[in-house]
Protein backbone atom coordinates (compact mmCIF):
# COMPACT_ATOMS: atom_id res chain seq x y z
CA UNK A 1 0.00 0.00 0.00
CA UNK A 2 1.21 3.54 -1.27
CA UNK A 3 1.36 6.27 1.18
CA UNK A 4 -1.22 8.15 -0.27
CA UNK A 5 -3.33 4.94 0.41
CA UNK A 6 -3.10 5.08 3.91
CA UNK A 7 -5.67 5.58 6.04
CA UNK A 8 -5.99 7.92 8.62
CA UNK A 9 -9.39 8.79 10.75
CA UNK A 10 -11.29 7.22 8.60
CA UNK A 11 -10.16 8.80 5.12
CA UNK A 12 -7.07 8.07 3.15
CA UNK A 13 -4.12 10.67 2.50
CA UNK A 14 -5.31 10.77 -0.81
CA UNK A 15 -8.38 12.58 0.45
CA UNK A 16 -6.90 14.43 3.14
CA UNK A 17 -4.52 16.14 0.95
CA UNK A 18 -7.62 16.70 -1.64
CA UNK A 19 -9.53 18.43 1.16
CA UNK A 20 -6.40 20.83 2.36
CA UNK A 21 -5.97 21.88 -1.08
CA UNK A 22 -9.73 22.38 -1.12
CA UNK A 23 -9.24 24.68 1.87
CA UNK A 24 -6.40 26.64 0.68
CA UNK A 25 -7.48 27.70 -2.84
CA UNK A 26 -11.06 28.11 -1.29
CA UNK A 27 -9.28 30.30 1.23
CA UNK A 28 -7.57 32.33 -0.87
CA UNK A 29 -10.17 32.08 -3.49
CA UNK A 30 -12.32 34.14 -0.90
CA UNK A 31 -10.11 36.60 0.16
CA UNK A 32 -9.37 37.51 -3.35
CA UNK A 33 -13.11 37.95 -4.21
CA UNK A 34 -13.53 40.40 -1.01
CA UNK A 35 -10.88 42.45 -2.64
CA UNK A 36 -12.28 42.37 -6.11
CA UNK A 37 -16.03 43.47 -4.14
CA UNK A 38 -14.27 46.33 -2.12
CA UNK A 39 -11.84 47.70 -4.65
CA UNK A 40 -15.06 47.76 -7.42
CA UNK A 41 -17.28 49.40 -5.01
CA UNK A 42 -14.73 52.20 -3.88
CA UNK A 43 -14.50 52.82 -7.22
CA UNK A 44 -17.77 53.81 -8.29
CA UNK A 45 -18.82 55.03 -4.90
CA UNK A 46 -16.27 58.04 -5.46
CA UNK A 47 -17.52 58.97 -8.50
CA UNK A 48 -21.25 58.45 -8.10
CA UNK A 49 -21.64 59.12 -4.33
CA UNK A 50 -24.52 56.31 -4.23
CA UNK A 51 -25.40 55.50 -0.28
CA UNK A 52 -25.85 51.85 -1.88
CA UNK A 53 -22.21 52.04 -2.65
CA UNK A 54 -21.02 53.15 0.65
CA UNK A 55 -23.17 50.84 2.29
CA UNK A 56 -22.37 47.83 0.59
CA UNK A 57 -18.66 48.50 1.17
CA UNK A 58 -18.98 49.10 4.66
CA UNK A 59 -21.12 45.28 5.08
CA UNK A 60 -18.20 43.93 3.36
CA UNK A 61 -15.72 45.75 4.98
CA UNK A 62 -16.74 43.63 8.42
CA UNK A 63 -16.06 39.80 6.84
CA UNK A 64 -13.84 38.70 8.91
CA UNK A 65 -10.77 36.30 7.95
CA UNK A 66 -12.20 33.57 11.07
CA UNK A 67 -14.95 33.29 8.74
CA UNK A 68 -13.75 33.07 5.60
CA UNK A 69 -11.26 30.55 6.94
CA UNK A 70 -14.47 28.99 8.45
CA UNK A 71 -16.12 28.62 5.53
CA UNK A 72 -12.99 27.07 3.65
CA UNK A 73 -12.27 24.31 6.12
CA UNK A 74 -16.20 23.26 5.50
CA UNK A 75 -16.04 23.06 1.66
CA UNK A 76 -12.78 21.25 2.58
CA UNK A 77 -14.57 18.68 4.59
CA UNK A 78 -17.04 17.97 2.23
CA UNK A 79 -14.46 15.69 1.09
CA UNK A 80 -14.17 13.95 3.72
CA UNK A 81 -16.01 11.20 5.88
CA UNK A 82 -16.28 12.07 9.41
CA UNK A 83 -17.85 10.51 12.20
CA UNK A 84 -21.33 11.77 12.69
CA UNK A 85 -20.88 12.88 16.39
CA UNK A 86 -17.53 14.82 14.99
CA UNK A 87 -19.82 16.07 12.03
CA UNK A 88 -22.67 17.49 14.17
CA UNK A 89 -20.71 19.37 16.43
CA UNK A 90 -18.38 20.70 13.54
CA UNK A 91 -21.87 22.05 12.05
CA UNK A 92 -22.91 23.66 15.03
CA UNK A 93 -19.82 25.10 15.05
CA UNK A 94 -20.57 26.34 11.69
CA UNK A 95 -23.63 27.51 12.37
CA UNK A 96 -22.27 29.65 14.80
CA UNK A 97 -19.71 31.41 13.21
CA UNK A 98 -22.10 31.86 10.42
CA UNK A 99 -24.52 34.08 13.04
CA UNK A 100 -21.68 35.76 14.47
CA UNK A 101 -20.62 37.08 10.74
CA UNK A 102 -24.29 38.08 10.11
CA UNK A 103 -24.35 39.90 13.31
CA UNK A 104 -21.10 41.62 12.14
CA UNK A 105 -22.83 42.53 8.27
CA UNK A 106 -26.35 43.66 10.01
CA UNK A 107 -24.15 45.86 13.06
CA UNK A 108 -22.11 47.40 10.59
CA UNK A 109 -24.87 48.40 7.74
CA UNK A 110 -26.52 49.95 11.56
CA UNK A 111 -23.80 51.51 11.78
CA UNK A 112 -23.58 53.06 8.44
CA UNK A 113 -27.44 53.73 8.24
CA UNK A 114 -27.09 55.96 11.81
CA UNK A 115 -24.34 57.81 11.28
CA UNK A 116 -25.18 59.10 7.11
CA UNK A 117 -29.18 59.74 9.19
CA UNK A 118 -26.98 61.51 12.11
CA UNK A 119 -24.71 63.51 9.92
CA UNK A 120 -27.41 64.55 8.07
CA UNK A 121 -29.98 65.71 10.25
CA UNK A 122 -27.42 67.67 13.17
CA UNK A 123 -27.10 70.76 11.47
CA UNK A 124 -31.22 70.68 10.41
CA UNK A 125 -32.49 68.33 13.63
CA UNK A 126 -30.82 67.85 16.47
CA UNK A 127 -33.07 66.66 18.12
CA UNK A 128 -33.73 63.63 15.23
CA UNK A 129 -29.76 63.31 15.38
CA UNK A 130 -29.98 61.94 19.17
CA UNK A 131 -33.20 59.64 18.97
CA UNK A 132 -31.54 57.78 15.44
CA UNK A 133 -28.34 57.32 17.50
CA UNK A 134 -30.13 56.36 20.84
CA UNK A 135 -32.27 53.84 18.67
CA UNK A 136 -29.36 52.59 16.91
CA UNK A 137 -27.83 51.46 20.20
CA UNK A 138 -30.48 49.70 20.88
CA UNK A 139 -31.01 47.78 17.56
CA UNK A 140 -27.36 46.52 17.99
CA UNK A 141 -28.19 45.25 21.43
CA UNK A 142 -31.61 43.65 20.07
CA UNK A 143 -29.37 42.44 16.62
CA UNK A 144 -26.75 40.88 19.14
CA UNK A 145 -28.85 39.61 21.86
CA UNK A 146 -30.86 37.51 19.19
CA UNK A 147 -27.58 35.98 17.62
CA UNK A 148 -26.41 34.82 21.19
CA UNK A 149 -30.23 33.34 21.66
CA UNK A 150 -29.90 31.19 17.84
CA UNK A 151 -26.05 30.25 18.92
CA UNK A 152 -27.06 28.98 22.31
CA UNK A 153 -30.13 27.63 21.06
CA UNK A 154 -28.12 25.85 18.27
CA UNK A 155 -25.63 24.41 20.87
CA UNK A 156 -28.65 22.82 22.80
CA UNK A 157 -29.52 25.27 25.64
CA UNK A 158 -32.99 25.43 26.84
CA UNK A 159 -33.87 29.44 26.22
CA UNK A 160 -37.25 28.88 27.56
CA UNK A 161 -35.60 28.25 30.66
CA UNK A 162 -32.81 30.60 29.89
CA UNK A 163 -34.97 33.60 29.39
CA UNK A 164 -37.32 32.46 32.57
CA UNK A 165 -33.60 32.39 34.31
CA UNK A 166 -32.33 35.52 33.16
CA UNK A 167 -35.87 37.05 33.77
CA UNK A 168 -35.54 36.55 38.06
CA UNK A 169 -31.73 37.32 37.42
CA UNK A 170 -32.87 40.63 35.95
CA UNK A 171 -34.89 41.81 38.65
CA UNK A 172 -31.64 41.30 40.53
CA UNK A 173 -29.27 42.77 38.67
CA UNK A 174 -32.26 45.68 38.31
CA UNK A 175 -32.56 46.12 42.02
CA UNK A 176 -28.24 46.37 42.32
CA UNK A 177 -28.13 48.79 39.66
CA UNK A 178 -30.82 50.84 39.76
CA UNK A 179 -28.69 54.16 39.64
CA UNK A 180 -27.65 53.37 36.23
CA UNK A 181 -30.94 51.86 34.70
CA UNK A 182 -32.41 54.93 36.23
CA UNK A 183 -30.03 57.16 33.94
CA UNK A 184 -30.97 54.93 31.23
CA UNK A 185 -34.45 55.34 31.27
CA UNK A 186 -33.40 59.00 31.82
CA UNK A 187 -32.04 59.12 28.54
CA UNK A 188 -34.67 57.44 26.37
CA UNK A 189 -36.87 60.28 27.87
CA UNK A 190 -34.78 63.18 27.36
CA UNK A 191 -34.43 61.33 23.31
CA UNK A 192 -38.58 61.43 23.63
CA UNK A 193 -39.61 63.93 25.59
CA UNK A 194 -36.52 66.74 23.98
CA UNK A 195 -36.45 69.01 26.73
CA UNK A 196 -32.83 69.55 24.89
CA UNK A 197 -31.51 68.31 22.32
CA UNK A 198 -27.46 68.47 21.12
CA UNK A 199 -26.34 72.12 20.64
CA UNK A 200 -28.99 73.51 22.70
CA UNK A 201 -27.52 76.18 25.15
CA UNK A 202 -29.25 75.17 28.99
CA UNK A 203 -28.58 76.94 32.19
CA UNK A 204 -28.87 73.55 35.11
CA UNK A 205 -29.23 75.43 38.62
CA UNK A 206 -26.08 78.04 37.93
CA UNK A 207 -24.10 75.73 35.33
CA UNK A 208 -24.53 76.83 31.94
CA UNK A 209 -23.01 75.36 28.67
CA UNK A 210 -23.52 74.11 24.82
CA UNK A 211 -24.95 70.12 25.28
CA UNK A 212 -22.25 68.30 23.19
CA UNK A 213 -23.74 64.39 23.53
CA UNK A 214 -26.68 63.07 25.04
CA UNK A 215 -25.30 59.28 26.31
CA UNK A 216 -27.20 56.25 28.22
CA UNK A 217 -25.82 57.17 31.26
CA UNK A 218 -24.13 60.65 31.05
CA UNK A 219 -24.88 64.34 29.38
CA UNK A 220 -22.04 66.70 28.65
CA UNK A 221 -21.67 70.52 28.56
CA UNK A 222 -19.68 72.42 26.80
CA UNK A 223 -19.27 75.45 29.38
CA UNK A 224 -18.62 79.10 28.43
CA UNK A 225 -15.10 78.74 30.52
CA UNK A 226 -14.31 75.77 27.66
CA UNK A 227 -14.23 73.30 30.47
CA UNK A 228 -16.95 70.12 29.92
CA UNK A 229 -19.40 69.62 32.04
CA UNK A 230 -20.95 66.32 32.91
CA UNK A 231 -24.49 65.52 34.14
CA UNK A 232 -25.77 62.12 35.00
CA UNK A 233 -29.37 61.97 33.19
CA UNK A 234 -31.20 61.22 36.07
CA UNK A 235 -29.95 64.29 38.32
CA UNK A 236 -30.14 66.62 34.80
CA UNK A 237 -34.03 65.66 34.82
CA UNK A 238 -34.67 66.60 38.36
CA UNK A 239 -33.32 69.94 38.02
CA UNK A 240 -34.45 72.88 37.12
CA UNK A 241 -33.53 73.28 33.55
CA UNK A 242 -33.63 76.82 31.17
CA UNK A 243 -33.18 76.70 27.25
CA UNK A 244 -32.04 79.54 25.83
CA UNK A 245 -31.88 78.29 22.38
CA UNK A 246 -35.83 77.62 22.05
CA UNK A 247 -35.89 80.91 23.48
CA UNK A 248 -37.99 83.37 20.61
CA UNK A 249 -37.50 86.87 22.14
CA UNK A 250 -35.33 88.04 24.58
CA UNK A 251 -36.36 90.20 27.80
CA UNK A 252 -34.45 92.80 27.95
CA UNK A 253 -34.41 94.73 31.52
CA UNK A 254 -31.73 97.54 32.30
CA UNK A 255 -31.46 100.55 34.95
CA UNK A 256 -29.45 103.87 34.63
CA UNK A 257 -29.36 106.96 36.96
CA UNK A 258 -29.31 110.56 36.61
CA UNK A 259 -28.18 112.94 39.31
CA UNK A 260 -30.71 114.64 41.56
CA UNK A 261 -29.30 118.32 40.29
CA UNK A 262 -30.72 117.25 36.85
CA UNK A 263 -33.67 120.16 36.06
CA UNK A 264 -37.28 118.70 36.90
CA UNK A 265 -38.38 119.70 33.22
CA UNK A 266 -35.62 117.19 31.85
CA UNK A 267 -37.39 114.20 33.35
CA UNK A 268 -39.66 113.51 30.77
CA UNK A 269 -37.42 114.76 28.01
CA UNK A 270 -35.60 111.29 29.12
CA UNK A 271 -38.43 109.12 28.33
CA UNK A 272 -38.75 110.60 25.14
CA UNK A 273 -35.09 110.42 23.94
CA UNK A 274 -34.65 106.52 25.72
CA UNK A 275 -38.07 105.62 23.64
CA UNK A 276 -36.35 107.14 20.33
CA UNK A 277 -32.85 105.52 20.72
CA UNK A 278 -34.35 102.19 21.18
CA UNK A 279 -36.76 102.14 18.73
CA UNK A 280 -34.28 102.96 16.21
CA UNK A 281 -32.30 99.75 16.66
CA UNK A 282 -32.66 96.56 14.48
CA UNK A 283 -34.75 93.23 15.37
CA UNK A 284 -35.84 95.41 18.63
CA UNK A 285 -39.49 95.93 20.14
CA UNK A 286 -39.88 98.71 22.57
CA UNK A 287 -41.96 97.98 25.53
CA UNK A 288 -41.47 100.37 28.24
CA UNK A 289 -39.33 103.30 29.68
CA UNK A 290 -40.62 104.60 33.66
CA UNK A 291 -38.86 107.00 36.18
CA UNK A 292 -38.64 104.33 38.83
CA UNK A 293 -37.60 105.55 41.98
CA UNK A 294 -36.37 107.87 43.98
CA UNK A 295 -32.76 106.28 44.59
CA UNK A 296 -29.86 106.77 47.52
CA UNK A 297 -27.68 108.88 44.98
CA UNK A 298 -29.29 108.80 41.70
CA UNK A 299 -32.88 109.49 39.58
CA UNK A 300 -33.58 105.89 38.63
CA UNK A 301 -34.81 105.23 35.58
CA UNK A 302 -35.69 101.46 34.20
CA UNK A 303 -36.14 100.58 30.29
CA UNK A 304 -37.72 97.19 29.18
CA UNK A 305 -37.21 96.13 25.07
CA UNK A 306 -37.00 92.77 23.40
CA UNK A 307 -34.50 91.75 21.12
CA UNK A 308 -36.45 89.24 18.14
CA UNK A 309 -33.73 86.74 18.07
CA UNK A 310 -31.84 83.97 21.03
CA UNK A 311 -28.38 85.56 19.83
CA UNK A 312 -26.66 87.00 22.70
CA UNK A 313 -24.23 88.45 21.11
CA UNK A 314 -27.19 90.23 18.53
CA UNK A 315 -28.19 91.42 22.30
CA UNK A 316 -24.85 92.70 23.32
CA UNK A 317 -24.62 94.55 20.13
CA UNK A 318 -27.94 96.13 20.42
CA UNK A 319 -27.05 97.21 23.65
CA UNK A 320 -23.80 98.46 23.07
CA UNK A 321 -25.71 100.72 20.60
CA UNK A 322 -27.77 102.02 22.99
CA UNK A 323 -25.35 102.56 25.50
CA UNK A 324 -23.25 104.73 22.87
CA UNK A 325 -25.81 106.53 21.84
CA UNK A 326 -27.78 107.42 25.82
CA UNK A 327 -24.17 108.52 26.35
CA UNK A 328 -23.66 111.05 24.03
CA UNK A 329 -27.37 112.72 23.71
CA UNK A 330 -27.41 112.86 27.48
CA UNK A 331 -24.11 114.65 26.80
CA UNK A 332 -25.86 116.99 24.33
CA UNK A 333 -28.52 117.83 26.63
CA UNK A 334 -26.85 118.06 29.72
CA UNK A 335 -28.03 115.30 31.48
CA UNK A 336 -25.69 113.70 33.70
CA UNK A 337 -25.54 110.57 34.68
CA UNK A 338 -25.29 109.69 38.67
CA UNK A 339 -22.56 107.82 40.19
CA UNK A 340 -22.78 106.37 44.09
CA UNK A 341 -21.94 109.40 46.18
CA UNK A 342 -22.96 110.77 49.50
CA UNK A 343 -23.24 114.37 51.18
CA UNK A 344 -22.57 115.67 54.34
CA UNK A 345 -24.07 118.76 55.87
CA UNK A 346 -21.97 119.72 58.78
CA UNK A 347 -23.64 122.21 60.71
CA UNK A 348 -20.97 124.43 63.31
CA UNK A 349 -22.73 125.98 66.79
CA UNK A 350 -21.48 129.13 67.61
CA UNK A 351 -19.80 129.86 70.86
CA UNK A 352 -20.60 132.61 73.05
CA UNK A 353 -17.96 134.79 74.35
């Protein structure tokens, strides 16, 4: 008997060397294919800018080399005769590393899908932009927890009794972590409810900052300082929250003082001349102008406007306008402006000789 006659678990070395070859041109077979797939879909995708494109090179950019090696070794042992308990466990085997490279093709067209929908709707939607990403975390947990559930299932484990198991085991690991399911359901209702959504600017109690990422557990600030700030969702929902960037108008409320030398038939001459310089500025509604009160040094007066826009620095211009302009009518008309000062009266007896 040759050597190649021999046999050896069952199959000749005829046939094993027929099924290694099988593997390794197989092998390489499919690793030259992925190439020719990825380099022909870069190509066009450049030119045409198709999503399809993109997408399609993305799926295959995830096959991994465990399963094309996988896959080779089981066209290679179709040329062989195995035992049948060796045989079913090598197909369960299969079968599972067949699921996990699904999982990896389904995760990474997720992937893809969220962040072209995320890209596109930040600038427009921010709001959209946080519930596609939150919801995309949760289809790969869904995508991933079913794939464990067919691989366990395939390798003979009871899931009815599995899920009943991991059911009382969940109420368990609910009650131990309840701080961070609590900032998880925390998140799924900021992503609903959008009290604020990324790039919003919020004031929380006297923290204020730009929201940069709504996560499961965490919400961070981009503060005014530069520094990031960072919330945990549950405490961010039970504070007291302001957003400035739904704001539509802005209240504008600011006092000035004249001295108390100031002629009484000046008074209303400043009503008049406040009323004029606001009204003359842009994306501005006048509301009010009142001599308040009678103050410790000053004539206080108080002016109320609203600027037609959320921009604060619109607001800082307007009233850097104003504040030029009060300055030098009052100027023209001799109106001065009051500054904290006090007076004495000293009064001297006289002394009799």
């Amino acid at each position: 008997m040759t050597f190649l006659g021999n046999i050896f678990f069952g199959n000749t070395m005829q046939t094993w060397l027929i099924a290694l070859c099988a593997v390794f041109v197989t092998f390489l077979s499919l690793i030259l294919i992925q190439k020719i797939i990825t380099r022909h879909l870069s190509g066009p995708a450049k030119c045409t800018g198709t999503p399809i494109d993109d997408l399609l090179r993305a799926v295959f950019s995830q096959t991994k080399i465990f399963f094309l090696f996988i896959v080779s070794i089981y066209i290679g042992s179709n040329f062989l005769v195995l035992p049948l308990n060796i045989l079913k466990i090598w197909n369960k085997l299969v079968f599972v590393v067949v699921i996990i490279q699904i999982a990896f093709w389904v995760g990474s067209g997720i992937n893809f899908i969220i962040s072209v929908n995320v890209k596109k709707r930040k600038a427009d939607d921010a709001a959209s932009a946080t519930t596609i990403s939150v919801l995309g975390f949760i289809s790969k947990l869904l995508l991933w927890s079913i794939a464990l559930l067919l691989m366990l299932d395939n390798l003979g484990v009871n899931i009815t009794s599995l899920i009943a198991g991991l059911g009382i085991g969940g109420i368990a690991v609910a009650l131990a972590a309840q701080n961070i399911l609590g900032d998880l359901f925390a998140s799924l209702s900021i992503v609903i409810d959008k009290p604020f959504v990324i790039g919003d600017f919020i004031v929380v109690d006297q923290l204020k900052g730009t929201v940069e990422h709504i996560g499961l557990k965490t919400t961070r600030l981009r503060s005014l300082g530069g520094e990031q700030l960072i919330f945990s969702n549950n405490d961010l929902l039970k504070s007291r929250i302001q957003n400035f960037k739904r704001m539509v108008e802005r209240r504008i409320v600011f006092s000035f003082g004249v001295t108390y030398q100031t002629p009484p038939e000046k008074l209303p001459l400043i009503n008049d001349m406040i009323r004029e310089i606001v009204r003359k500025q842009q994306q501005v509604r006048f509301d009010r102008v009142h001599f308040k009160e009678y103050g410790e040094s000053a004539l206080n007066f108080e002016v109320v406007y609203f600027v037609k826009s959320q921009d604060y620095n619109l607001y800082m211009d307007i009233q850097q306008e104003i504040n030029l302009e009060m300055f030098r009518r009052f100027q023209e008309a001799a109106i001065e402006f009051a500054y904290p000062a006090r007076t004495f009266f000293i009064q001297h007896e006289g002394h009799s000789s």
